[in-house]
N, C-alpha and C. Protein backbone atom coordinates (compact mmCIF):
# COMPACT_ATOMS: atom_id res chain seq x y z
N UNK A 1 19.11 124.16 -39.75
CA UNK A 1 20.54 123.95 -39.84
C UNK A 1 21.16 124.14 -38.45
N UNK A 2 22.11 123.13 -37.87
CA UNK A 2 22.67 123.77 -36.81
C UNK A 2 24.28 124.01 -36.94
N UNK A 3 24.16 124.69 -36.22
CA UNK A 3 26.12 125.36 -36.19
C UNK A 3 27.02 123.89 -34.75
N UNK A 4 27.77 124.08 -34.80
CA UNK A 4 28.60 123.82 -33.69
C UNK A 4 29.88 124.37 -33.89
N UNK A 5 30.18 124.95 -32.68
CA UNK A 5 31.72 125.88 -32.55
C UNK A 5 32.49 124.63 -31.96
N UNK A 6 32.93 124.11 -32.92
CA UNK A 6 34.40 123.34 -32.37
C UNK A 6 35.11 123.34 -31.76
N UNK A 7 35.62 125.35 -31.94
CA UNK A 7 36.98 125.63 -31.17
C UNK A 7 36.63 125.73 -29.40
N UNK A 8 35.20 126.35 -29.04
CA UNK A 8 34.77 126.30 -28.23
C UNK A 8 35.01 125.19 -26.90
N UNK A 9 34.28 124.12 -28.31
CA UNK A 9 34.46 123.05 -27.36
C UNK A 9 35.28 122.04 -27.89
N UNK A 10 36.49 122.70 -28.18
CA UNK A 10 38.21 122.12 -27.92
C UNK A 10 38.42 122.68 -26.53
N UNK A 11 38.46 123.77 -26.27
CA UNK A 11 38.89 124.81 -25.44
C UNK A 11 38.09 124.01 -24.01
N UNK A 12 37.00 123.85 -24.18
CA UNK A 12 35.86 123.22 -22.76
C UNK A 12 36.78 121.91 -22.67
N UNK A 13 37.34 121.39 -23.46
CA UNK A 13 37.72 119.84 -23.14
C UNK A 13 38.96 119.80 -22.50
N UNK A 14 40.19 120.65 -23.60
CA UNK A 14 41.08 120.67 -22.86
C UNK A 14 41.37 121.60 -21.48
N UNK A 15 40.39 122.09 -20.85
CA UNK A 15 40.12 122.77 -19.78
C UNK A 15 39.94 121.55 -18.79
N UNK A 16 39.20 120.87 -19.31
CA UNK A 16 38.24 119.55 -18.37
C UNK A 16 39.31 118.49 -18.16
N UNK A 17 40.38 118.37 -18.74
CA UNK A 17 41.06 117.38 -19.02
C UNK A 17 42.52 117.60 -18.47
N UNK A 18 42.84 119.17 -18.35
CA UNK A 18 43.70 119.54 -17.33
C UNK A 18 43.25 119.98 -16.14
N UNK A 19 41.93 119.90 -15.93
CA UNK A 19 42.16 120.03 -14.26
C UNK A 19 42.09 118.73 -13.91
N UNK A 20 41.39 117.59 -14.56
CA UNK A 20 41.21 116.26 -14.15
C UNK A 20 42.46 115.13 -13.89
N UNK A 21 44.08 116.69 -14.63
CA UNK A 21 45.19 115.86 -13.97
C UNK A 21 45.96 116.04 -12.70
N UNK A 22 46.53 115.37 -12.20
CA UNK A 22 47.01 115.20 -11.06
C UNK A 22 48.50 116.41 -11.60
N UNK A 23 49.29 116.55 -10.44
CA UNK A 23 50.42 118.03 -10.20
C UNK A 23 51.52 117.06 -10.50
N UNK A 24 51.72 115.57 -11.13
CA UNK A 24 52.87 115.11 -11.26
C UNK A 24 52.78 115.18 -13.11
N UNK A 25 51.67 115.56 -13.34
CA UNK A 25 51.85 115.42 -15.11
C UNK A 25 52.30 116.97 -15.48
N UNK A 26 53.53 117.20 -16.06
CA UNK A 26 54.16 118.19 -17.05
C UNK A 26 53.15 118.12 -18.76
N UNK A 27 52.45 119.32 -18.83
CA UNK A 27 51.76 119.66 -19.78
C UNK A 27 53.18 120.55 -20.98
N UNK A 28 54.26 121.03 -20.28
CA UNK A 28 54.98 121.45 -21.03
C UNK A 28 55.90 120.36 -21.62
N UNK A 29 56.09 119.22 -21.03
CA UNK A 29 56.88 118.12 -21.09
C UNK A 29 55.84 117.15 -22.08
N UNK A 30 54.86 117.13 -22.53
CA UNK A 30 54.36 116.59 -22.93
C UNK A 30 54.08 117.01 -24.77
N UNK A 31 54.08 118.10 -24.80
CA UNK A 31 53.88 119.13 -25.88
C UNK A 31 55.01 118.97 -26.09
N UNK A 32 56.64 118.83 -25.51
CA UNK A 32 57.67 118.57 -26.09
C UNK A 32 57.50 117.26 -26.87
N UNK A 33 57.30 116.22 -26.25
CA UNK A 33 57.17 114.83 -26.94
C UNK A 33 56.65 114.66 -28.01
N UNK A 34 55.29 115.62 -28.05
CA UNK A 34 54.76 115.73 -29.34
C UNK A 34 55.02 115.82 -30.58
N UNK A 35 55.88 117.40 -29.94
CA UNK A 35 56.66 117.85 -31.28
C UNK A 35 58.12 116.82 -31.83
N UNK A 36 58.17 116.23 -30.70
CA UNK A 36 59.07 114.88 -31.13
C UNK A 36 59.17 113.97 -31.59
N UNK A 37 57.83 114.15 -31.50
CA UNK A 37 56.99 112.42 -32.50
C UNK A 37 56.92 113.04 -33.88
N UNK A 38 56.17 114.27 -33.89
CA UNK A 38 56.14 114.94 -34.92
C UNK A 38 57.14 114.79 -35.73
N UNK A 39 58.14 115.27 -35.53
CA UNK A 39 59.81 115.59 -35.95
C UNK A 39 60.05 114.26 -36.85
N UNK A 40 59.90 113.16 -35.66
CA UNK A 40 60.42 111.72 -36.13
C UNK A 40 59.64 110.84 -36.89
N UNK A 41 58.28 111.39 -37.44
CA UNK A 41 57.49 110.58 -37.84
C UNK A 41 57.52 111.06 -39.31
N UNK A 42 57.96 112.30 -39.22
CA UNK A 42 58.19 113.39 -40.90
C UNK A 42 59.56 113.46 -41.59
N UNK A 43 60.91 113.17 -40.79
CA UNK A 43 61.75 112.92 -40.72
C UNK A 43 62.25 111.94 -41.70
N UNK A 44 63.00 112.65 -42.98
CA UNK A 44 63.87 111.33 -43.92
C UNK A 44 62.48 110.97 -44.83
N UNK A 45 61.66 112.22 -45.43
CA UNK A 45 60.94 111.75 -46.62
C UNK A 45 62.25 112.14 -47.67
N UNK A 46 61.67 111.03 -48.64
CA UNK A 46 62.12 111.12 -50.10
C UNK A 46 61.42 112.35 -50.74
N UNK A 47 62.33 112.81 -52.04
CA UNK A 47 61.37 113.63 -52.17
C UNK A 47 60.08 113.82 -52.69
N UNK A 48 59.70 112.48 -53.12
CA UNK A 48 58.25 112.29 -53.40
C UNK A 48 57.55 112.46 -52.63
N UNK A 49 57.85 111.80 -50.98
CA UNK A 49 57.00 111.65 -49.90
C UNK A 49 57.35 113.66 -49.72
N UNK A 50 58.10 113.98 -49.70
CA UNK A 50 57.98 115.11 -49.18
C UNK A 50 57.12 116.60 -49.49
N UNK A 51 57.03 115.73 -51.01
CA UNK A 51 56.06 116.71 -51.59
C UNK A 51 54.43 116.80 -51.61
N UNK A 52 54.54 115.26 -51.35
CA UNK A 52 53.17 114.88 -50.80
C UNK A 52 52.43 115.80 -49.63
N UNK A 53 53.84 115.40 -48.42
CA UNK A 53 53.66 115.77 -46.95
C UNK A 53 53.80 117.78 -47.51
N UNK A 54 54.23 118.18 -48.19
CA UNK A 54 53.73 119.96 -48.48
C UNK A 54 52.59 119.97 -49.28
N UNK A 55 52.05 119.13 -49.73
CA UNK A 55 51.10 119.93 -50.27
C UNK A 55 49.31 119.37 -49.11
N UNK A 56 49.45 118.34 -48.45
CA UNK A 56 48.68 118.29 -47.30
C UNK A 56 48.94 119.62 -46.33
N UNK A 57 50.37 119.83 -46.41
CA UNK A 57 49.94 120.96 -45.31
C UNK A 57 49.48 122.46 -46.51
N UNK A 58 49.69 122.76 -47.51
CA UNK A 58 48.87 123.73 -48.38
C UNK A 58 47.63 123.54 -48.21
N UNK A 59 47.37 122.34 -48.06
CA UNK A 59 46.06 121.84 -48.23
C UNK A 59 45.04 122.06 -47.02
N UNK A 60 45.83 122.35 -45.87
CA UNK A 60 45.12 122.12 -44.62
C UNK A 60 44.81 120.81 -44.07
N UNK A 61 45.35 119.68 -44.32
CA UNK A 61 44.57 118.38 -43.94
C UNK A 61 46.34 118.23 -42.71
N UNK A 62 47.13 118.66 -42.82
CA UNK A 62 48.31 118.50 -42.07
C UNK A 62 48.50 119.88 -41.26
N UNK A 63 48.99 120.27 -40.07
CA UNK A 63 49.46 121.48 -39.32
C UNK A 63 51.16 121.69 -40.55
N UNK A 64 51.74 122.89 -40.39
CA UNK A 64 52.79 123.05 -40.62
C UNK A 64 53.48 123.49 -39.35
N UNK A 65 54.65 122.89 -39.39
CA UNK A 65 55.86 122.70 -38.12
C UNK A 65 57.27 122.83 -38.74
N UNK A 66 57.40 124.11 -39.27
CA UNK A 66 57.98 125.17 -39.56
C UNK A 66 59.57 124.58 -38.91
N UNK A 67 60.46 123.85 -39.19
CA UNK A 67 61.68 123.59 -38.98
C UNK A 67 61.89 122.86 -38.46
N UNK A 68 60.69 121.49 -38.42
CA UNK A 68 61.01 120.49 -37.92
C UNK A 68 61.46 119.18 -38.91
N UNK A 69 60.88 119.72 -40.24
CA UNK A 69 61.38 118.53 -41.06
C UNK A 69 62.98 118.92 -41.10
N UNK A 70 63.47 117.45 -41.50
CA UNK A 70 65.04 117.90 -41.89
C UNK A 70 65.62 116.56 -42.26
């Protein structure tokens, strides 16, 4: 059987992947956008869709982002 640590090597990548950027890319500016896409992509469910979109995140198959729906 073999194991692999995922988080590990999340952590090795996004290490590898911010030094491989240049000093004009904003990593904080970017994580904003995210959560912006986020926002706007969850944004104005019905409440069918919305119950859907809670029980994926009960579920674990979705992150929860705690005050971004609205």
């Amino acid at each position: 059987m073999h194991v692999f640590d995922l988080a590990a090597h999340e952590q090795t990548r996004v290490a590898a992947v911010l030094e491989a950027l240049d000093d004009s890319v904003d990593p904080g500016a970017i994580l904003e956008g995210e959560r912006d896409a986020y926002t706007m992509l969850y944004s104005g469910l019905d409440a069918k869709q919305l119950a859907v979109y809670e029980q994926l995140v009960r579920a674990g198959v979705l992150p929860s982002h705690e005050g971004s729906m609205g």
